[in-house]
N, C-alpha and C. Protein backbone atom coordinates (compact mmCIF):
# COMPACT_ATOMS: atom_id res chain seq x y z
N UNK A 1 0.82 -1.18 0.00
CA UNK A 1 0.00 0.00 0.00
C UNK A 1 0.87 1.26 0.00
N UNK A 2 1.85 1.36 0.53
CA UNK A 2 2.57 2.06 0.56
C UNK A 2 3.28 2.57 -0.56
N UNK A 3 3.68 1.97 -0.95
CA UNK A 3 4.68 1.93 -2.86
C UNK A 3 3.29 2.29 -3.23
N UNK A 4 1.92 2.00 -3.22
CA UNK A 4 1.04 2.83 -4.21
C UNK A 4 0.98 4.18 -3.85
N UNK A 5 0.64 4.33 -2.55
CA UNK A 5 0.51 5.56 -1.80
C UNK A 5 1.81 6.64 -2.97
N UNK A 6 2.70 6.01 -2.70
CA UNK A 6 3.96 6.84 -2.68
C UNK A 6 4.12 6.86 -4.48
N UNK A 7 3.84 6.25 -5.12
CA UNK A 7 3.44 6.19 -6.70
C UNK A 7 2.23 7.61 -7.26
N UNK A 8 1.55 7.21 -6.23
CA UNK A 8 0.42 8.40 -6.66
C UNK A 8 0.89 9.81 -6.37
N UNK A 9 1.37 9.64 -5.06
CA UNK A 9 2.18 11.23 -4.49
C UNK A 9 3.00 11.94 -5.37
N UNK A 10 3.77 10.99 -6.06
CA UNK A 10 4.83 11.32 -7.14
C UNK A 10 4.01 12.26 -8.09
N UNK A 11 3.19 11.00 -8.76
CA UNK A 11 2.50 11.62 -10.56
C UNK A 11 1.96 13.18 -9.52
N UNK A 12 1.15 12.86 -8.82
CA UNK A 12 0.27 14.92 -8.13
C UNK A 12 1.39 15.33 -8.45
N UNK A 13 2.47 15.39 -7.42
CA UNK A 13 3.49 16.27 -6.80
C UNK A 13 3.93 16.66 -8.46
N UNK A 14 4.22 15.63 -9.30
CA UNK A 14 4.39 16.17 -10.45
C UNK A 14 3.42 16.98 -11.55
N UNK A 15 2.11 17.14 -10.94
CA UNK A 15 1.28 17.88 -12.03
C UNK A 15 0.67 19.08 -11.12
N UNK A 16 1.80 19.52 -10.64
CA UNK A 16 1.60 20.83 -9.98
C UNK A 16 1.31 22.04 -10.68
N UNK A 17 0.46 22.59 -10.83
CA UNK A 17 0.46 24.24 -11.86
C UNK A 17 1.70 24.80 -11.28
N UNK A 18 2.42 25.84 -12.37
CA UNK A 18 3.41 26.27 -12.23
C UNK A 18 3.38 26.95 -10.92
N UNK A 19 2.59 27.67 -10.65
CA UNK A 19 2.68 28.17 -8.98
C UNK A 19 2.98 27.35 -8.17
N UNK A 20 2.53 26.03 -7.82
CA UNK A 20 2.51 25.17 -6.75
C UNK A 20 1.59 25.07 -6.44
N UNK A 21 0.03 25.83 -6.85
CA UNK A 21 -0.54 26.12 -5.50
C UNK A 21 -1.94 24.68 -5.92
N UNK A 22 -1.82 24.32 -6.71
CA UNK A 22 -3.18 23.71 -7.27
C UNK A 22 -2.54 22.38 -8.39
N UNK A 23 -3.26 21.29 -8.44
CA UNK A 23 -2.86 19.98 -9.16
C UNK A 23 -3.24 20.46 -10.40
N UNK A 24 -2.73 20.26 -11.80
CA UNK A 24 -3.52 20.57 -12.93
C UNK A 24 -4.41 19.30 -13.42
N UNK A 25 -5.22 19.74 -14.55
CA UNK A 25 -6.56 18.89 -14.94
C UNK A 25 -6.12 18.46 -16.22
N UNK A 26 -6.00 17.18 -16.93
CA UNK A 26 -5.69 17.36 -18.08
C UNK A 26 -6.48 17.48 -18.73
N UNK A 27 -8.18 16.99 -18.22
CA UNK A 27 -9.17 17.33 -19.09
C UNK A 27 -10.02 18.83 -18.75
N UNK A 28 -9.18 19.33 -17.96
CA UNK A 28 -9.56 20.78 -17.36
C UNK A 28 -10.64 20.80 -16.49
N UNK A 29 -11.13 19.96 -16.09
CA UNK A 29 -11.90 19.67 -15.00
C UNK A 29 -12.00 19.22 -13.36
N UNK A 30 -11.94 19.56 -12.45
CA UNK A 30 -11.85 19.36 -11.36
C UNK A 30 -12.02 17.98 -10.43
N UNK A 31 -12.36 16.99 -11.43
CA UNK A 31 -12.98 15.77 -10.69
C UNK A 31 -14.34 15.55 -11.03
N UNK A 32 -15.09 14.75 -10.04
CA UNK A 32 -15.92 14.27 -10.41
C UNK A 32 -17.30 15.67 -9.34
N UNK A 33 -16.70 16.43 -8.66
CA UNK A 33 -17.26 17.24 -8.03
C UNK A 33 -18.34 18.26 -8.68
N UNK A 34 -19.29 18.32 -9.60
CA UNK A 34 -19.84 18.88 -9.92
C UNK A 34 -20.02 20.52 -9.94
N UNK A 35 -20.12 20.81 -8.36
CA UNK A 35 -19.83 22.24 -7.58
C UNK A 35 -18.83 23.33 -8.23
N UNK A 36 -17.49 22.13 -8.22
CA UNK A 36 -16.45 22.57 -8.01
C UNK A 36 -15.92 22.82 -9.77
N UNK A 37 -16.29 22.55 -10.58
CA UNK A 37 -16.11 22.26 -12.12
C UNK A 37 -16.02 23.91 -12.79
N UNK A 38 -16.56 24.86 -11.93
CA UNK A 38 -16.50 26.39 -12.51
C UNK A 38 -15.18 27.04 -12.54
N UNK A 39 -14.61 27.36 -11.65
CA UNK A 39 -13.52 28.73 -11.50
C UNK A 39 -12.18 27.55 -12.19
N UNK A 40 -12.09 26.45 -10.96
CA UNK A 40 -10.54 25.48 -11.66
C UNK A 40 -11.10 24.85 -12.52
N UNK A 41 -12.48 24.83 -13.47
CA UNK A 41 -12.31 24.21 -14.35
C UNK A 41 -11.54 25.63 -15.59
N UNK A 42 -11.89 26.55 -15.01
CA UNK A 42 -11.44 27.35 -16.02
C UNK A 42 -9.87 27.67 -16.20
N UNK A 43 -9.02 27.67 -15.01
CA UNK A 43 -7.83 27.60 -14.91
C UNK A 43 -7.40 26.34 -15.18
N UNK A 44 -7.73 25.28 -14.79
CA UNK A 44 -7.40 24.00 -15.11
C UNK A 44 -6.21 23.06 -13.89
N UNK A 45 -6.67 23.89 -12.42
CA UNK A 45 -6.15 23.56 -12.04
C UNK A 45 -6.94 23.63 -10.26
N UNK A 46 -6.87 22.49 -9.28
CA UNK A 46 -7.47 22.97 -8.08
C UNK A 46 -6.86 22.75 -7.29
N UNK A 47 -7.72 23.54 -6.33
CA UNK A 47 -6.60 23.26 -4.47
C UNK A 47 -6.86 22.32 -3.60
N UNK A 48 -8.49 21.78 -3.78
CA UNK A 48 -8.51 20.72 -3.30
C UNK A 48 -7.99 19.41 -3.36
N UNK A 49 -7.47 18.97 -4.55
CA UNK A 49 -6.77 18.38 -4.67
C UNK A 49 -5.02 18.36 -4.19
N UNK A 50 -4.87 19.21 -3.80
CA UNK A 50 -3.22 19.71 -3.48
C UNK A 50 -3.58 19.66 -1.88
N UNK A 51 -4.93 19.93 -1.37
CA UNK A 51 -5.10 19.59 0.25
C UNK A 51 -4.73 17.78 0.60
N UNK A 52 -5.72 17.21 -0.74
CA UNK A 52 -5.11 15.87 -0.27
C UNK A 52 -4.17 15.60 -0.60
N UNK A 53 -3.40 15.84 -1.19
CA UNK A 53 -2.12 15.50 -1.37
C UNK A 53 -0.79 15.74 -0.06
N UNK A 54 -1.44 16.82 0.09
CA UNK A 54 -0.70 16.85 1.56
C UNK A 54 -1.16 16.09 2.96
N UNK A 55 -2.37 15.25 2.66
CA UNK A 55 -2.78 14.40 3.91
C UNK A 55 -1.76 12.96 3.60
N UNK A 56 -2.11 12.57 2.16
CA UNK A 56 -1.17 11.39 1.87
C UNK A 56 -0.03 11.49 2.16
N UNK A 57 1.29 12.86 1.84
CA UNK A 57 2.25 13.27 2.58
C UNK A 57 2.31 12.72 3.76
N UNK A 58 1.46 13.27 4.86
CA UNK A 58 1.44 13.36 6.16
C UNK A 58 1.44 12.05 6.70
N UNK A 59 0.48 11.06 5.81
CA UNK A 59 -0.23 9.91 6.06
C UNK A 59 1.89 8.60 6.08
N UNK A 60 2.29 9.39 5.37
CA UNK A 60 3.26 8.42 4.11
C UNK A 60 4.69 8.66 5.33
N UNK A 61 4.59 10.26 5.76
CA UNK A 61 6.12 10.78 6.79
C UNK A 61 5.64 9.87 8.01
N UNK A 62 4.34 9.77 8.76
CA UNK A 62 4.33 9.17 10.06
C UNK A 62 4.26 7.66 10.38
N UNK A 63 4.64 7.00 9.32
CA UNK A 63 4.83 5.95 9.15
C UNK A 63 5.94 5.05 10.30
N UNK A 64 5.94 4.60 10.92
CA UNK A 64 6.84 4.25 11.79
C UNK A 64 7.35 2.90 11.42
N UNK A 65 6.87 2.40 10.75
CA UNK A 65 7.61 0.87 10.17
C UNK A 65 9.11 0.99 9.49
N UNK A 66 10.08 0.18 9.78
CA UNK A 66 11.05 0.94 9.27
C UNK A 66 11.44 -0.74 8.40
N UNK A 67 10.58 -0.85 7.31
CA UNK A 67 10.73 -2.02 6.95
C UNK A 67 11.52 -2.01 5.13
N UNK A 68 12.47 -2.58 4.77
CA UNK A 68 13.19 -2.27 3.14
C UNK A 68 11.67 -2.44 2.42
N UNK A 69 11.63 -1.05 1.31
CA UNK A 69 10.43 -1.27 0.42
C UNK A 69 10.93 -2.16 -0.75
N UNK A 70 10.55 -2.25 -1.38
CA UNK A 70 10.64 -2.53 -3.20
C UNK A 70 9.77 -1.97 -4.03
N UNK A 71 10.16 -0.73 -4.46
CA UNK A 71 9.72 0.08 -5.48
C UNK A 71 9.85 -0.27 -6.98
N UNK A 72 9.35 -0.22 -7.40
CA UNK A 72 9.51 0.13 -8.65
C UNK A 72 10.51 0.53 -9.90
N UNK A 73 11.84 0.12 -10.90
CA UNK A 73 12.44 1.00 -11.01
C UNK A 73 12.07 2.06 -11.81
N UNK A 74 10.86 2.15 -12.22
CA UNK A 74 10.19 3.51 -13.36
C UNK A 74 9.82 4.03 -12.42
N UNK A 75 8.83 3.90 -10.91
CA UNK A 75 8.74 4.88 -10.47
C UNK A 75 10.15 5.77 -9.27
N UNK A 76 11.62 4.53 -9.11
CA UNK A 76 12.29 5.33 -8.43
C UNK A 76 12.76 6.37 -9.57
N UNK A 77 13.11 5.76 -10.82
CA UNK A 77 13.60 7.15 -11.68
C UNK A 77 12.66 8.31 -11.83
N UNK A 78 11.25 8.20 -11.72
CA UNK A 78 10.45 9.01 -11.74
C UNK A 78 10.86 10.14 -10.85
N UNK A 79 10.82 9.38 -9.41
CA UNK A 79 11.07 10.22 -8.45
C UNK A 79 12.42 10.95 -8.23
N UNK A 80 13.35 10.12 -8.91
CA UNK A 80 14.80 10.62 -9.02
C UNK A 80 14.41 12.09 -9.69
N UNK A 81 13.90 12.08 -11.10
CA UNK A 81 14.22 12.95 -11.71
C UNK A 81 13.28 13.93 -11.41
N UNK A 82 11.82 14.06 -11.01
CA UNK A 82 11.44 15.24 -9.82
C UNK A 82 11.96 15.90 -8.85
N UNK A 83 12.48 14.87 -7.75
CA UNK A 83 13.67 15.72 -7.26
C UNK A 83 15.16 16.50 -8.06
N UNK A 84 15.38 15.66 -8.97
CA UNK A 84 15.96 17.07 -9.48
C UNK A 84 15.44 18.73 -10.41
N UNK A 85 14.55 18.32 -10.73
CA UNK A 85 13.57 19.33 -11.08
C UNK A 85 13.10 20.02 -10.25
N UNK A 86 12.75 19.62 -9.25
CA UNK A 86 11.99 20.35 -8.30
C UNK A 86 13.52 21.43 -7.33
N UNK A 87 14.35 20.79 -7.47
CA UNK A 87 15.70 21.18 -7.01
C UNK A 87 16.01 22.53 -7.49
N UNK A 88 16.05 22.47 -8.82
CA UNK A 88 16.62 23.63 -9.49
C UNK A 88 15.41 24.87 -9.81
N UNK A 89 16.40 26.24 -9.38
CA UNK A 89 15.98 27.72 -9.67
C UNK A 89 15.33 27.90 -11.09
N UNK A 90 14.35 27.30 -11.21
CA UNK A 90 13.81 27.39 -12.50
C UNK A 90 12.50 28.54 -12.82
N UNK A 91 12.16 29.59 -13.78
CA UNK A 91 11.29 30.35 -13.82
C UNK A 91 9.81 29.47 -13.68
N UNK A 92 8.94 29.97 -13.01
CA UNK A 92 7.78 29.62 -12.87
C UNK A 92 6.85 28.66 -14.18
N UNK A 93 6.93 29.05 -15.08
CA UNK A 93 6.17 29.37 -16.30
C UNK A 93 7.27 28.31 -17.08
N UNK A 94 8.41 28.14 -17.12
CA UNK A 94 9.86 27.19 -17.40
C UNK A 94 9.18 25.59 -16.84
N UNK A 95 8.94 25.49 -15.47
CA UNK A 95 8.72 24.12 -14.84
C UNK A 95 7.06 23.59 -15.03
């Protein structure tokens, strides 16, 4: 569960709108939320989704098992190469 947990965290963390502040939509839509389909459907990007993403975070750091995983190697390079992206001074609108 964990390696999924931590698979999914990746792809969000990677479809961040250039701000940070909101997940983007690829079909420009918000989910399945009806409500919510107006303002981030028009930007193409929401915050609710970036709230859970930070519970799974939270859910994933307090983990106290300190047991060897086995990941994936597409998703450790995945994650390799986000962290270096995410690393570097890059213009907003660039990443």
């Amino acid at each position: 569960m964990f390696t999924k947990l931590l698979t999914l965290l990746s792809v969000k963390l990677a479809s961040l709108d250039q701000y940070g502040i909101g997940i983007m939509m690829e079909s420009e839509k918000p989910g399945w939320n009806d409500a919510m389909n107006g303002l981030p459907g028009i930007f193409g990007s929401g915050v609710s989704e970036t709230v859970e993403l930070r519970r799974v975070v939270e859910l994933l750091m307090n983990q106290e098992d300190e047991q060897v995983l086995n990941i994936p190697n597409e998703v450790n390079d995945f994650l390799n190469s986000l962290e270096l992206e995410l690393s570097k001074e890059n213009d907003e609108l660039l990443y």
